[in-house]
Protein backbone atom coordinates (compact mmCIF):
# COMPACT_ATOMS: atom_id res chain seq x y z
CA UNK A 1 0.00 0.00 0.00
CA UNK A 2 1.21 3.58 -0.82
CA UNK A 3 1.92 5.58 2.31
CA UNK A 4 1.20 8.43 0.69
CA UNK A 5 -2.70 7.77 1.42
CA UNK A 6 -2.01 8.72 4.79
CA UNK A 7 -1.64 12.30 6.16
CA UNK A 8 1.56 13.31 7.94
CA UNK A 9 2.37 15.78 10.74
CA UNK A 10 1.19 19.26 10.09
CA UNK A 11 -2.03 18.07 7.84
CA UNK A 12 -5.35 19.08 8.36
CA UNK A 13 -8.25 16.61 8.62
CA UNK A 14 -12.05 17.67 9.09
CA UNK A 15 -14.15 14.80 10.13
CA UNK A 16 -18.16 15.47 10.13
CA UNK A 17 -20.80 14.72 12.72
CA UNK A 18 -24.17 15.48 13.22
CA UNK A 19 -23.34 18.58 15.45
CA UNK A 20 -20.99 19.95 13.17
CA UNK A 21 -17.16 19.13 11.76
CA UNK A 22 -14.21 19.03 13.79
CA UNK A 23 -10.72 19.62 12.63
CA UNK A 24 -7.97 18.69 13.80
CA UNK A 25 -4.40 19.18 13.39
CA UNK A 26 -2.17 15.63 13.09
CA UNK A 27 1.19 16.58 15.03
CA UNK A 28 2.77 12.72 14.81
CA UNK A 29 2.11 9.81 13.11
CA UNK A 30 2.83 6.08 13.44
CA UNK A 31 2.34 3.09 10.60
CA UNK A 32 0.90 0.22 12.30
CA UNK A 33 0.62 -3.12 11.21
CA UNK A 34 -1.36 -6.28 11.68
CA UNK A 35 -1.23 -10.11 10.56
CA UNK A 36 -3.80 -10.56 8.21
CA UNK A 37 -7.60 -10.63 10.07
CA UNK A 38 -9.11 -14.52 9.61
CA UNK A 39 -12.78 -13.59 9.65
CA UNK A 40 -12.88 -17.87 8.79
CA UNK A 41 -14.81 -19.98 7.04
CA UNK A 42 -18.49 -19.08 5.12
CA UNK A 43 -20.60 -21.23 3.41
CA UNK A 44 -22.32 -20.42 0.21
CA UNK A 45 -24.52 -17.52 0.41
CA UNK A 46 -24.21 -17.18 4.12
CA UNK A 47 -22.71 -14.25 6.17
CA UNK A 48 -20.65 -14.00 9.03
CA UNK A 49 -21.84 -12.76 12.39
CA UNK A 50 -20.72 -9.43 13.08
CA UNK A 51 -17.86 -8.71 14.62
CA UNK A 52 -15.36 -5.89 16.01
CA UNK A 53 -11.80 -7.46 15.18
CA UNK A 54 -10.12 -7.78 17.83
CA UNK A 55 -6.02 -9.15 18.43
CA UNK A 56 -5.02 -11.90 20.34
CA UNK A 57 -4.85 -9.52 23.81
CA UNK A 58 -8.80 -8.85 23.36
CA UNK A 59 -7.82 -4.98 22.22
CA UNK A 60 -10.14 -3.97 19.59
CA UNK A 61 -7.83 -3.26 16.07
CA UNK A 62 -9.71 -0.26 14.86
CA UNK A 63 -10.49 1.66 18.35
CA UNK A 64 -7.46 3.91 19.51
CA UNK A 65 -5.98 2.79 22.83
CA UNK A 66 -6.59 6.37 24.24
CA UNK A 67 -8.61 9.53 23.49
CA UNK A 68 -5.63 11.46 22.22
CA UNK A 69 -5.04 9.17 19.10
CA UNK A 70 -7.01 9.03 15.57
CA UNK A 71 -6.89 6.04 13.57
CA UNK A 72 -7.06 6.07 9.91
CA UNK A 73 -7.48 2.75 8.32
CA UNK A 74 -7.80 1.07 4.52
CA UNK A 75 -9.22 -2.63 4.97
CA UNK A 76 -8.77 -4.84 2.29
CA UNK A 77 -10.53 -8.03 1.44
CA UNK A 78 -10.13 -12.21 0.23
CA UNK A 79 -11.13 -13.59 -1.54
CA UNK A 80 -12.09 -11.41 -4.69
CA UNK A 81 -16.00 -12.77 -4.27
CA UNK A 82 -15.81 -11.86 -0.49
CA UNK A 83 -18.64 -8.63 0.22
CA UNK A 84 -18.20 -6.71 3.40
CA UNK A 85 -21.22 -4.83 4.82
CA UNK A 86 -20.08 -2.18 7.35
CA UNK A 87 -21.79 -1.28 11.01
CA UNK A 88 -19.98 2.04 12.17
CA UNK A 89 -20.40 2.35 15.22
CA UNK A 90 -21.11 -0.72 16.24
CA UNK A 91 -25.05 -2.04 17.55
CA UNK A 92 -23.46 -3.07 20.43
CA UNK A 93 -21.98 0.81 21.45
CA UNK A 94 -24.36 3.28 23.13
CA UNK A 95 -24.08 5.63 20.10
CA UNK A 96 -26.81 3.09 18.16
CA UNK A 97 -27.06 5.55 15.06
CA UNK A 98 -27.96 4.82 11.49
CA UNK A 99 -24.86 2.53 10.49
CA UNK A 100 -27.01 -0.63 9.78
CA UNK A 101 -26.74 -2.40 6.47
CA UNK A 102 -28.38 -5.07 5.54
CA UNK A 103 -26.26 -8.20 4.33
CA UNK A 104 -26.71 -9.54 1.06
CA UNK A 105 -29.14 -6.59 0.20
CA UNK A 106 -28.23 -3.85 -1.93
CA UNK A 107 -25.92 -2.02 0.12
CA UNK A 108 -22.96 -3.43 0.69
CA UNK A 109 -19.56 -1.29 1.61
CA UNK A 110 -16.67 -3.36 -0.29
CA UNK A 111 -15.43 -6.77 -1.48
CA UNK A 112 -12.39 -7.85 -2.46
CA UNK A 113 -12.47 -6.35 -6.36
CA UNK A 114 -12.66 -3.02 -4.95
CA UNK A 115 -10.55 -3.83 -2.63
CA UNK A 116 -7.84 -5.99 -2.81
CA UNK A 117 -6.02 -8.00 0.17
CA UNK A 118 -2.71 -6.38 0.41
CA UNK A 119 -3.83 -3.29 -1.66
CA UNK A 120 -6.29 -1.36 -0.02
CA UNK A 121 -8.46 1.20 -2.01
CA UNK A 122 -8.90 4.40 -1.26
CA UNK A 123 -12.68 3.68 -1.07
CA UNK A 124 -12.03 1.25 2.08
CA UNK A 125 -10.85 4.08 3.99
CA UNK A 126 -12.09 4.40 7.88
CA UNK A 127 -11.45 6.78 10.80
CA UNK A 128 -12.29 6.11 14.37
CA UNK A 129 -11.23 7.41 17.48
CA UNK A 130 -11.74 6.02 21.36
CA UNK A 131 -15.30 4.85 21.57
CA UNK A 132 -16.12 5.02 18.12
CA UNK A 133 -14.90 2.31 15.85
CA UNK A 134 -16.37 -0.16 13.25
CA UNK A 135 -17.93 -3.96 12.96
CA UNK A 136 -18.36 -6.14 10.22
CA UNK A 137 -19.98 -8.41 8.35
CA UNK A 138 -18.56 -10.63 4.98
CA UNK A 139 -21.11 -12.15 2.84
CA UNK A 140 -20.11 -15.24 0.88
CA UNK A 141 -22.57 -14.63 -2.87
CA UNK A 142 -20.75 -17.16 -4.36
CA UNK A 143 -22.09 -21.02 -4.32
CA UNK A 144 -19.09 -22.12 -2.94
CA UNK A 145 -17.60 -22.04 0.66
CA UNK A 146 -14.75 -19.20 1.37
CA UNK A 147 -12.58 -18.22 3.52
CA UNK A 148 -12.70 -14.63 4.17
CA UNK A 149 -9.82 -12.44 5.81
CA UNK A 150 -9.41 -8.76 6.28
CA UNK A 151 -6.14 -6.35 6.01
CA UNK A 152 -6.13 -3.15 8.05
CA UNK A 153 -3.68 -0.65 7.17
CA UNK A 154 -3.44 1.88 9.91
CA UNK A 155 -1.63 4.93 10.66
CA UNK A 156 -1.92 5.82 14.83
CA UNK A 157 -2.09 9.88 14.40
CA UNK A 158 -1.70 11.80 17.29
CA UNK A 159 -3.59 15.55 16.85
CA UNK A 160 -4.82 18.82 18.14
CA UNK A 161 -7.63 20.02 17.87
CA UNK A 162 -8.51 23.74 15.41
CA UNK A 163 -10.57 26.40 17.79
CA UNK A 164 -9.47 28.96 16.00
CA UNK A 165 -12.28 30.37 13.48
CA UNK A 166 -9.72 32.48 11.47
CA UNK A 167 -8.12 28.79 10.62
CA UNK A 168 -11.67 26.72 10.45
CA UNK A 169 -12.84 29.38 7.66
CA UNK A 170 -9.47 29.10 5.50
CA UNK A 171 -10.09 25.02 5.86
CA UNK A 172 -13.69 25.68 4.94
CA UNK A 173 -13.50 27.44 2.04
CA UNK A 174 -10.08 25.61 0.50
CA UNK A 175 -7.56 28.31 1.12
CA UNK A 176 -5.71 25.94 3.33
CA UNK A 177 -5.41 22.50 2.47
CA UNK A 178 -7.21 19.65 4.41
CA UNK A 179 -8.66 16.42 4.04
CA UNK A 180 -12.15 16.13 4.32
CA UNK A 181 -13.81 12.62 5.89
CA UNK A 182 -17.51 11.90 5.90
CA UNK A 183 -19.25 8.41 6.87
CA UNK A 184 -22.04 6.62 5.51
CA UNK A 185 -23.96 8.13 7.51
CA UNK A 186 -24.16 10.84 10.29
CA UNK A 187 -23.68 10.00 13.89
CA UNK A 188 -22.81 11.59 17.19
CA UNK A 189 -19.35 12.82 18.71
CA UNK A 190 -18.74 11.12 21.37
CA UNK A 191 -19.08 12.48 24.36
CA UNK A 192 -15.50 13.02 25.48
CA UNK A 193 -14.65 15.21 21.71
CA UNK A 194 -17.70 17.50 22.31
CA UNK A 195 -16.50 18.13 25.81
CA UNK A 196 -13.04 18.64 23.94
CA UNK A 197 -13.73 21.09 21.55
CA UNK A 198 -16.91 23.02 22.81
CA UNK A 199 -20.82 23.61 21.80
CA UNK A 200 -19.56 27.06 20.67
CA UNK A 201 -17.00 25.58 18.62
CA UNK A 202 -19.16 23.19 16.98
CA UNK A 203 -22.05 25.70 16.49
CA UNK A 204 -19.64 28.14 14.78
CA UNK A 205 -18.07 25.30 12.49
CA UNK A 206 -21.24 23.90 11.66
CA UNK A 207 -22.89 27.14 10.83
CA UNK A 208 -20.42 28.30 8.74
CA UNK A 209 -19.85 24.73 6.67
CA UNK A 210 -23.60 25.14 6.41
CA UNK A 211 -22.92 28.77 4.88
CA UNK A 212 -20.45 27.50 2.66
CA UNK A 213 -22.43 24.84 1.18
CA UNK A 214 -26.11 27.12 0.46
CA UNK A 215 -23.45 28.64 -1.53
CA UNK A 216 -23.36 25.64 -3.58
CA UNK A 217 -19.40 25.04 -2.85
């Protein structure tokens, strides 16, 4: 996988929620990682359970270790056939927003054409912080039985977060350069991040995104 997908110290990265965006600022980075992720063995047209991958110490793979870290992942998928339908966050967390998909229906998130074990796309791309993180599902659609695995590639960033408005407006409106992230669908900051970066902060980011955007931009 080319490194280059990942930001380095000194980027910008604006990450939406339903009360507005937050940006932050990634001061370090570290690659991380992982042996590939056996999800195991499913029978023709049959899914998996969901699950939260999790390594051998019972840490879950895609949830940062401790508020003051972002992870930003690209999974990749085997076999080829393999579909992966996406939960984020999980049923199981107390934020239970909109993430459902239903397996084998229309929407699925990725398979392994998209993509690839060992080569992530840039359309398997993920970021989750401390108490927010992903589960899966893989759907076998093939008549045969598989055996499905996962590949995270993860950079650890550590961050601060952008209060200042004079900076939010130049990320806004492009004069500064910053990488947008979006989910499949809205859902809450957690708790911890809105005490973090303030209801006036959020108001004011969110109101003048929402500025930006009647403008058609």
């Amino acid at each position: 996988m080319n490194d280059e997908l990942f930001l380095k110290p000194g980027h910008y990265l604006g990450v939406a929620f339903q009360e507005g965006p937050v940006f932050f600022r990634i001061t370090g980075r570290e690659i991380v990682s992982y042996e590939p992720y056996e999800v195991g063995v499913i029978n023709a047209d049959t899914a998996s359970d969901w699950f939260v991958p999790k390594d051998s110490r019972d840490n879950i793979i895609l949830e940062p270790e401790m508020q003051r870290f972002i992870l930003h992942t690209f999974v990749g998928v085997a076999p080829e056939a393999a579909e992966v339908y996406l939960n984020f966050p999980p049923r199981v967390a107390r934020f239970n927003l909109y993430g459902t998909r239903e397996v084998g229906g229309k929407v699925k998130w990725i398979d392994g054409v998209t993509s690839p074990f060992g080569d992530p796309s840039e359309r398997a791309e993920l970021i989750s912080f401390k108490d927010l993180y992903p589960e899966f599902s893989v759907y076998n659609p093939t008549s045969d039985t598989i055996y499905g695995m996962l590949d995270f590639e993860i950079a650890k960033y550590s961050y601060r977060v952008v209060v200042k408005s004079s900076l939010i407006d130049k990320l806004i409106e492009g004069q500064k350069k910053c990488k947008f992230y979006t989910f499949l669908e809205p859902y809450q900051i957690p708790d911890w991040l809105y005490k973090l970066v303030g209801r006036d902060n959020l108001e004011y980011n969110k109101e003048k995104w929402n500025e930006l955007m009647g403008k058609g931009v």
